[in-house]
Protein backbone atom coordinates (compact mmCIF):
# COMPACT_ATOMS: atom_id res chain seq x y z
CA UNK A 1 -33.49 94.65 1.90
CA UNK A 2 -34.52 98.33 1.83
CA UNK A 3 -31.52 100.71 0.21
CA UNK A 4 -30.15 103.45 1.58
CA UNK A 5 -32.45 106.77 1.08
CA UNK A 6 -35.84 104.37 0.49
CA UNK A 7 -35.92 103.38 4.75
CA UNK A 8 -39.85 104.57 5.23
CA UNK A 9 -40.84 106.40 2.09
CA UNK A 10 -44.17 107.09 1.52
CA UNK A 11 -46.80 108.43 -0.75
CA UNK A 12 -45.52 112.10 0.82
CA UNK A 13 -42.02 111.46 -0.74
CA UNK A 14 -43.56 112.00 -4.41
CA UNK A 15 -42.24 114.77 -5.86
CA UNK A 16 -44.66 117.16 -7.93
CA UNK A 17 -46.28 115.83 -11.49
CA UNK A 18 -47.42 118.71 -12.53
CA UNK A 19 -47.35 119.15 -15.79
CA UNK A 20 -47.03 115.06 -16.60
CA UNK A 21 -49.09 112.78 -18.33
CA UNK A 22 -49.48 109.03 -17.00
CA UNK A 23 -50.98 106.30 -18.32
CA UNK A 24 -52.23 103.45 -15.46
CA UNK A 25 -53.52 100.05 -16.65
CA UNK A 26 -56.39 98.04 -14.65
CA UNK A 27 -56.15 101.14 -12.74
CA UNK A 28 -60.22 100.70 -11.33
CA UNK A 29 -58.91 98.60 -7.93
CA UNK A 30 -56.23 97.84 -6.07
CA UNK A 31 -52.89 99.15 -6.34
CA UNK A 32 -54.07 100.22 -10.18
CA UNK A 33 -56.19 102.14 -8.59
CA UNK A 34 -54.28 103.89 -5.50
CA UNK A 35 -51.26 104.54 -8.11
CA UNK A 36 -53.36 106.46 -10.28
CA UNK A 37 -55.20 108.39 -7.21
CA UNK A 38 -51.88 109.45 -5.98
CA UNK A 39 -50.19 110.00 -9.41
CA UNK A 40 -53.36 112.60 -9.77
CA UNK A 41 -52.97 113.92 -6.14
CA UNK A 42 -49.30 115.39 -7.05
CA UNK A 43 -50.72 116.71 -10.02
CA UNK A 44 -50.24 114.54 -12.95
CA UNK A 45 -53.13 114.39 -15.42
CA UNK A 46 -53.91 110.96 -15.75
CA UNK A 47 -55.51 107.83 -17.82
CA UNK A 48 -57.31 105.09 -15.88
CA UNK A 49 -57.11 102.16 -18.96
CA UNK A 50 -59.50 99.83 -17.73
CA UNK A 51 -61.20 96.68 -19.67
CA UNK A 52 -64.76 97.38 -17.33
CA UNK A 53 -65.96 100.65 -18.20
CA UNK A 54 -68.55 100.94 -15.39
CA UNK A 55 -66.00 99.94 -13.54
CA UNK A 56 -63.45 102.56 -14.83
CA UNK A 57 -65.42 105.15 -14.53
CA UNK A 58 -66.41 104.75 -10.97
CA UNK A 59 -63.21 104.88 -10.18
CA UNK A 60 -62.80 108.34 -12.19
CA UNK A 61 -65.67 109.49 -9.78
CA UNK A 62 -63.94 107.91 -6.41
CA UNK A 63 -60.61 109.33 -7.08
CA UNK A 64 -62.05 112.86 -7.87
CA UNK A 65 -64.49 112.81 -4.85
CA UNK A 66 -61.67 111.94 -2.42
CA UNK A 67 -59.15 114.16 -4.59
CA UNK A 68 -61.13 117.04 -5.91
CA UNK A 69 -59.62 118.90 -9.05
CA UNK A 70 -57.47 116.25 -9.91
CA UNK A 71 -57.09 115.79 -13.52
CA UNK A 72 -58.39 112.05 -14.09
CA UNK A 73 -60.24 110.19 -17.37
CA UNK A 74 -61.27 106.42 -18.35
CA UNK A 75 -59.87 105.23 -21.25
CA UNK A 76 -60.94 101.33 -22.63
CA UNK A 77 -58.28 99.15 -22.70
CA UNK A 78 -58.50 95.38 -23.25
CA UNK A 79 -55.39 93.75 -22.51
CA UNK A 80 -56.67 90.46 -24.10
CA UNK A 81 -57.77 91.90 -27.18
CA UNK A 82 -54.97 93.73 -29.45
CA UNK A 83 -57.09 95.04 -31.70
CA UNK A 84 -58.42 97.03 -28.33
CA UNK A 85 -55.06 97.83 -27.10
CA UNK A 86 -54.47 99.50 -31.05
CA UNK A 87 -57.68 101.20 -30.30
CA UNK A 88 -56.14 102.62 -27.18
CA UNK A 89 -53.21 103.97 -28.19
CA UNK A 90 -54.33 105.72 -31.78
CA UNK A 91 -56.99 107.51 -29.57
CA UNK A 92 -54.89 108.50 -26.80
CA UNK A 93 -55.22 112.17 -28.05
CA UNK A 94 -52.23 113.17 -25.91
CA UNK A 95 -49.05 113.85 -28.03
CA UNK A 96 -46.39 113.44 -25.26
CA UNK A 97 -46.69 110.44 -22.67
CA UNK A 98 -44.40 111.06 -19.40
CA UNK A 99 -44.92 107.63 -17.23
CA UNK A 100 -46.77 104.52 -18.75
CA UNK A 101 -47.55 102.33 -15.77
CA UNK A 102 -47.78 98.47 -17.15
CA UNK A 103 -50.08 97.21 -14.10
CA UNK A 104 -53.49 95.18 -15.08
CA UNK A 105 -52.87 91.49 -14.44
CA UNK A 106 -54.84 88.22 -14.08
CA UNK A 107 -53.50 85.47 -11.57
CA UNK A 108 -53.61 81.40 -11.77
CA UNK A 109 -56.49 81.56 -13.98
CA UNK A 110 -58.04 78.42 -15.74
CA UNK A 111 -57.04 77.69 -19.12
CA UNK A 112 -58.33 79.86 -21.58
CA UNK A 113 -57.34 82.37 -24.33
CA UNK A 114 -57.29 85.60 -25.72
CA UNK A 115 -59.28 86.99 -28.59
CA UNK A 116 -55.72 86.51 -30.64
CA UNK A 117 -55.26 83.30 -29.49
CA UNK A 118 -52.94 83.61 -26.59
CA UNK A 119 -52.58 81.50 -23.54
CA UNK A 120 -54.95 83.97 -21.15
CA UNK A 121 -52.35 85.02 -18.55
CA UNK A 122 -48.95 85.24 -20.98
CA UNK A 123 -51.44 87.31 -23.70
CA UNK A 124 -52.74 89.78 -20.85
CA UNK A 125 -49.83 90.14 -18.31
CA UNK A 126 -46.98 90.20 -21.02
CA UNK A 127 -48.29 90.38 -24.63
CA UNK A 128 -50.80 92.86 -24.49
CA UNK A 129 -48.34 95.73 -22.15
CA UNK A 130 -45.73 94.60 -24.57
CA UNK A 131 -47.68 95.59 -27.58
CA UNK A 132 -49.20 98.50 -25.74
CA UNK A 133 -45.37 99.71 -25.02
CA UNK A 134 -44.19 99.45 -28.47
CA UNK A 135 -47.74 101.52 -29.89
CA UNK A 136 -47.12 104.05 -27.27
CA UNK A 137 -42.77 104.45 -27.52
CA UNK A 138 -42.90 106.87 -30.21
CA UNK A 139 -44.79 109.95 -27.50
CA UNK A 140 -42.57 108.38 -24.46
CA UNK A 141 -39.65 109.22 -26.69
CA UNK A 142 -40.79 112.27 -27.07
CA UNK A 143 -41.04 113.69 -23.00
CA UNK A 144 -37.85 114.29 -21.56
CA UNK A 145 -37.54 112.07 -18.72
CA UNK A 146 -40.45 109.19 -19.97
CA UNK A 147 -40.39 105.96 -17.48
CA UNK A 148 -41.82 102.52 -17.97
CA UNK A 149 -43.12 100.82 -15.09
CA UNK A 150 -44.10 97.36 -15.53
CA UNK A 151 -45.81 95.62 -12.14
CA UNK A 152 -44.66 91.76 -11.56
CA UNK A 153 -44.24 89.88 -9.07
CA UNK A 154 -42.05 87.35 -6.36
CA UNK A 155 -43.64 84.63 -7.79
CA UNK A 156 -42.01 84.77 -10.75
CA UNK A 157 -39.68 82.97 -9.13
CA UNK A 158 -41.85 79.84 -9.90
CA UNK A 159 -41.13 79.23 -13.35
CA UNK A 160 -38.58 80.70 -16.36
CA UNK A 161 -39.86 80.46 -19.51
CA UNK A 162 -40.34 77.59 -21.67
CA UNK A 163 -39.65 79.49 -24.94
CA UNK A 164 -40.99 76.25 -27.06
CA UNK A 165 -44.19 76.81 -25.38
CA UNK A 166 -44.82 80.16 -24.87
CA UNK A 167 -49.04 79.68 -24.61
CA UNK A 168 -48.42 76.58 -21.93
CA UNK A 169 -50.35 74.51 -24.33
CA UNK A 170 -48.45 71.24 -22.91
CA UNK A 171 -49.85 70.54 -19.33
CA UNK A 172 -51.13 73.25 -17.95
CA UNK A 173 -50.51 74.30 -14.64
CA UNK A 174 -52.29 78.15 -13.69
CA UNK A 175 -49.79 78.69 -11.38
CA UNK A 176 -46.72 78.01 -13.61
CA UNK A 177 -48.70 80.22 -16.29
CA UNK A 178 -48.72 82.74 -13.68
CA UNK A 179 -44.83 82.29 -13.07
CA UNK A 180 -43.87 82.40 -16.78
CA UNK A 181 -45.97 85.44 -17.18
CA UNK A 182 -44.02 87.23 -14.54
CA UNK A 183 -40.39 86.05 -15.55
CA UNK A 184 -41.84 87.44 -19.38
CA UNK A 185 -42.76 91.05 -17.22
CA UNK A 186 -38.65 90.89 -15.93
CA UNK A 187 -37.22 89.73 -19.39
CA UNK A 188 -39.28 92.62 -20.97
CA UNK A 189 -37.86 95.45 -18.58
CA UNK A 190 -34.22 93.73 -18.84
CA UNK A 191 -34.76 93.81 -22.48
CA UNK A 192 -36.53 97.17 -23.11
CA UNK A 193 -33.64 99.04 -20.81
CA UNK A 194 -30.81 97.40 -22.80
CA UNK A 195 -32.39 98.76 -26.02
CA UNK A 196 -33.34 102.29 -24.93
CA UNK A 197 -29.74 102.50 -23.49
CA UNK A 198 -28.52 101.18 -26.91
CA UNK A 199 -30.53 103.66 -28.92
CA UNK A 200 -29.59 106.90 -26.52
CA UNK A 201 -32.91 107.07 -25.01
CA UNK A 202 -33.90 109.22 -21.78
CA UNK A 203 -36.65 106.77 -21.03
CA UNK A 204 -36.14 104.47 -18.08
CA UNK A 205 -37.56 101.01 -18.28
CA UNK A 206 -38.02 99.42 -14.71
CA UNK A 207 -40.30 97.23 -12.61
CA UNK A 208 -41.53 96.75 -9.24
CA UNK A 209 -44.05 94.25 -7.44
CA UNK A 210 -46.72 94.83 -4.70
CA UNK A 211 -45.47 91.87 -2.34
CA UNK A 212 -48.66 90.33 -0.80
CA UNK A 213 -51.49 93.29 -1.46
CA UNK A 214 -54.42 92.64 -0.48
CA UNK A 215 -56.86 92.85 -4.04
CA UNK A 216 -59.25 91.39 -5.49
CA UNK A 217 -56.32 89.67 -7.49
CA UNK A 218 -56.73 86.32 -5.34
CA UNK A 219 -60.32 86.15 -5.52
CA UNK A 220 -60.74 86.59 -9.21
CA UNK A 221 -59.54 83.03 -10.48
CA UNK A 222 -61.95 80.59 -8.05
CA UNK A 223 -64.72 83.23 -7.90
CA UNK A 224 -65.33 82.22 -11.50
CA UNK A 225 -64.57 79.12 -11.02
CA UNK A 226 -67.62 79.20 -8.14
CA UNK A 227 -65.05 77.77 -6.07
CA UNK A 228 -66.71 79.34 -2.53
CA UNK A 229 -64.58 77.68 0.10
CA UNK A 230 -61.12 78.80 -2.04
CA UNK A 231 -62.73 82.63 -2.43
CA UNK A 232 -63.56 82.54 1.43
CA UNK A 233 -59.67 81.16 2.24
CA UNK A 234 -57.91 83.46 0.07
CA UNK A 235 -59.95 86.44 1.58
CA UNK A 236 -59.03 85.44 5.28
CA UNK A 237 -55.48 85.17 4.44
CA UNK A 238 -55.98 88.79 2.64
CA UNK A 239 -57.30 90.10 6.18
CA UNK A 240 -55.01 88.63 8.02
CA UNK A 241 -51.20 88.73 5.98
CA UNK A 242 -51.75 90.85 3.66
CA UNK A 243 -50.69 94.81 3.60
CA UNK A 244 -53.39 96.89 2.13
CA UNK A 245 -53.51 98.39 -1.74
CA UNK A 246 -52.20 101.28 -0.35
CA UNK A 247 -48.73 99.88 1.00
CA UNK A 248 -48.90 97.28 -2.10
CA UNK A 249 -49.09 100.49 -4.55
CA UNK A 250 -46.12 102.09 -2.80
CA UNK A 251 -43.48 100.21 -4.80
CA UNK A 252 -45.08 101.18 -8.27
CA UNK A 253 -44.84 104.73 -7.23
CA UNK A 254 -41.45 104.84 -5.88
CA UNK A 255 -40.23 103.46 -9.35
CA UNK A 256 -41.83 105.34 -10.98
CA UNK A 257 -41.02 108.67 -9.53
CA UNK A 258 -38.14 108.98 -7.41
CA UNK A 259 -35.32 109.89 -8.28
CA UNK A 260 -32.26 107.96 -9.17
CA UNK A 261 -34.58 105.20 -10.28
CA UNK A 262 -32.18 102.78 -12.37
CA UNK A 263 -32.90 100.82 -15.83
CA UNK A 264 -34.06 97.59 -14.97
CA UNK A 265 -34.31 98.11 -11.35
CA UNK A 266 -36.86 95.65 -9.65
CA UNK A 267 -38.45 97.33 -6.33
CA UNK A 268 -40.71 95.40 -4.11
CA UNK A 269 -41.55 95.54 -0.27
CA UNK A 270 -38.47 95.68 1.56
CA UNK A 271 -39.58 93.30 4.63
CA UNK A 272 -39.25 90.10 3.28
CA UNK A 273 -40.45 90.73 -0.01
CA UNK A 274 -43.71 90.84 1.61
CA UNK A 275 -44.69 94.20 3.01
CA UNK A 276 -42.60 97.45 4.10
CA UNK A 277 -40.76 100.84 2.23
CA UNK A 278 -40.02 100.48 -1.02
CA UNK A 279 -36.78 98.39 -1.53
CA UNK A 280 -34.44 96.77 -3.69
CA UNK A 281 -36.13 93.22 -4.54
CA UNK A 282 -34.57 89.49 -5.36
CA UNK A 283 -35.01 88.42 -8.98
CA UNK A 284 -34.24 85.24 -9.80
CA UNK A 285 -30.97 85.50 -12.30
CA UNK A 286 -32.99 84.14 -15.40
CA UNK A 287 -34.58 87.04 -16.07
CA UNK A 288 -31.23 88.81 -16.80
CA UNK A 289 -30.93 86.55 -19.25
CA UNK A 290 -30.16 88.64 -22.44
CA UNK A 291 -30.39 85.45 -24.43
CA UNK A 292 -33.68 85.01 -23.57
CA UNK A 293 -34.80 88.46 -23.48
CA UNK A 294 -34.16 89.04 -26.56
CA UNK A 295 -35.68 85.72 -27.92
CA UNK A 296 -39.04 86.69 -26.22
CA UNK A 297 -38.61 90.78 -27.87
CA UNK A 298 -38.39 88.49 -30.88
CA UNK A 299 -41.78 86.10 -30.66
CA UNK A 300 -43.50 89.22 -28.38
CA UNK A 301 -43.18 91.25 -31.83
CA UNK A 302 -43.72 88.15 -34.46
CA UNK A 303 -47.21 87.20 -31.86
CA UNK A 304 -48.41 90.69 -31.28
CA UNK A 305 -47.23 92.51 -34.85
CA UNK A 306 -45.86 95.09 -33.00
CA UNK A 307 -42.90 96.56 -33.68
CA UNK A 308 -40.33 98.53 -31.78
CA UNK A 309 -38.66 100.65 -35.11
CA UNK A 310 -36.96 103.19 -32.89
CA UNK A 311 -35.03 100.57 -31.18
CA UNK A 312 -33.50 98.44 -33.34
CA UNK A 313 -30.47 96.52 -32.32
C-alpha cells in the first residue's frame, strides 16, 4: 500500500540533480536505462556501467538524442567478473559519488558461474554490487547526502538463504537461485544501513523493486537456452500484465531521490506489488534478519576480498 505523500508520484516529482554524480548499473535497457535517462534529465551527470559496450553506448546516444545536453558516459562494468568491477571503480575519475544505483541483474538463469567462481545469479545480482559498494564507499562518504539504491525484487519472497550453500551447488533450482539472490539484495541494504548508522554516516542505504516491468529480463534466460515457445510466452504476458520500463523505473527513482527516503526502506509498486506510485513494499521478515545479514557481510567480504574499513562494527 502506497504511503501518504507517494499517492501518484511521477518522474515530475524529482527534485533537481544538478550538481550530482550517479552511478547506474546495466543501465543500457529497461528500467537501468529509463533511471539513468531521467537521473540525466534533472541534471545529474551520470555513468551508464554496462557489461555490452555497443550496447552501452547506444544507450549514451538514445538518452542524449531524446535528452539533449544531458551529461551522460559509458563506463564497462562486468558484474560477473571482479577483477572488472576493480577496474571500474579505480577508473571512475570522479572524486565524489552522490547516488550509486545497484540495478544490473540476471533472472532464473541455467547453472553456470562467474569468472571467480560464483554461482551466476548470487555472483552478479549480490556479489559483484556488493563488492562494487565497498570499492566505491570511500567517495559516497565523501558527498553530503550519498544514497545506495540496490534494485530487488517480490520474488525474493521465494527463498531465504541457505548460508551453507551460498553458490546453490546442491540441486539447483534457477528460480530458487533467483530468490536467494534477492533475499542477499535485502540482507545487504538491512546490513549496509545498520553499519552506516553505526559509523555516523550521512549515506542512506535502501532498496526498491520494479514489480512486473516489462524488460528484456524474462526473455534473457530461455532465449539462450533457444527455448522459442518459453521466449514467445513470457513476451505475451509482458504485453499484456506487465507495466512498461518507465512505470517499473519509477520506484528506483523515488528511493533514490525523494525526500524523507528511510535506511532500509523497500519501495515497490504500490498496487499489489505489481504496478502503480511508488509505495511502501512487503518484505518477507528474513531479510531483517541481523543474524544473517551480518553472516552474509561476512562471506560477501571473505568471497569477493572486499572490504568495508570505514564501517567496522
Amino acid at each position: 500500500m502506497a504511503t501518504p505523500g507517494r499517492s501518484g508520484w511521477n518522474t515530475a516529482h524529482i527534485p533537481d540533480q544538478g550538481g550530482r554524480t550517479a552511478v547506474v548499473t546495466g543501465a543500457n535497457s529497461g528500467i537501468g536505462l529509463v533511471t539513468a535517462r531521467e537521473l540525466a534529465r534533472k541534471g545529474a551527470r551520470v555513468v551508464l556501467a554496462c557489461r555490452n559496450e555497443a550496447r552501452g553506448t547506444a544507450a549514451v546516444d538514445a538518452v542524449r538524442r531524446e535528452v539533449p545536453g544531458v551529461e551522460v558516459e559509458f563506463r564497462p562494468l562486468d558484474l560477473a567478473d571482479l577483477s572488472s568491477v576493480r577496474e571500474f571503480a579505480a577508473s571512475l575519475p570522479y572524486e565524489r559519488l552522490d547516488l550509486l544505483v545497484n540495478n544490473a541483474g540476471v533472472m532464473a538463469l541455467p547453472y553456470g558461474r562467474t569468472a571467480d567462481g560464483f554461482e551466476t545469479q548470487f555472483g552478479v545480482n549480490h556479489l559483484g554490487h556488493f563488492a562494487l559498494t565497498g570499492l566505491l564507499l570511500p567517495r559516497l562518504l565523501d558527498a553530503p547526502s550519498a544514497r545506495v539504491v540496490t534494485v530487488s525484487s517480490s520474488l525474493h519472497a521465494l527463498s531465504r538463504l541457505d548460508m551453507g550453500d551460498l553458490n546453490s551447488e546442491r540441486n539447483y533450482r534457477r528460480w530458487i537461485a533467483y530468490g536467494r539472490s534477492k533475499t542477499a539484495n535485502l540482507l545487504f541494504v538491512h546490513e549496509l544501513a545498520r553499519r552506516l548508522a553505526a559509523a555516523g554516516a550521512g549515506i542512506v542505504a535502501a532498496a526498491a523493486h520494479p514489480g512486473y516491468a516489462a524488460t528484456n529480463l524474462q526473455t534473457a534466460a530461455v532465449r539462450m537456452e533457444g527455448r522459442t515457445g518459453a521466449e514467445r510466452f513470457m513476451e505475451l504476458g509482458n504485453r499484456v500484465f506487465a507495466q512498461p520500463a518507465e512505470g517499473g523505473a519509477l520506484p528506483t527513482l523515488y528511493a533514490a531521490t525523494a525526500a524523507g527516503v528511510a535506511p532500509d526502506s523497500f519501495t515497490g509498486p504500490s498496487f499489489l506489488m505489481w504496478r502503480g506510485a511508488p509505495g511502501s513494499s512487503w518484505r518477507a521478515r528474513w531479510t531483517r534478519d541481523d543474524v544473517a545479514g551480518e553472516r552474509l557481510w561476512v562471506a560477501s567480504e571473505q568471497l569477493t576480498g572486499v572490504t568495508y574499513d570505514g564501517l567496522k562494527v
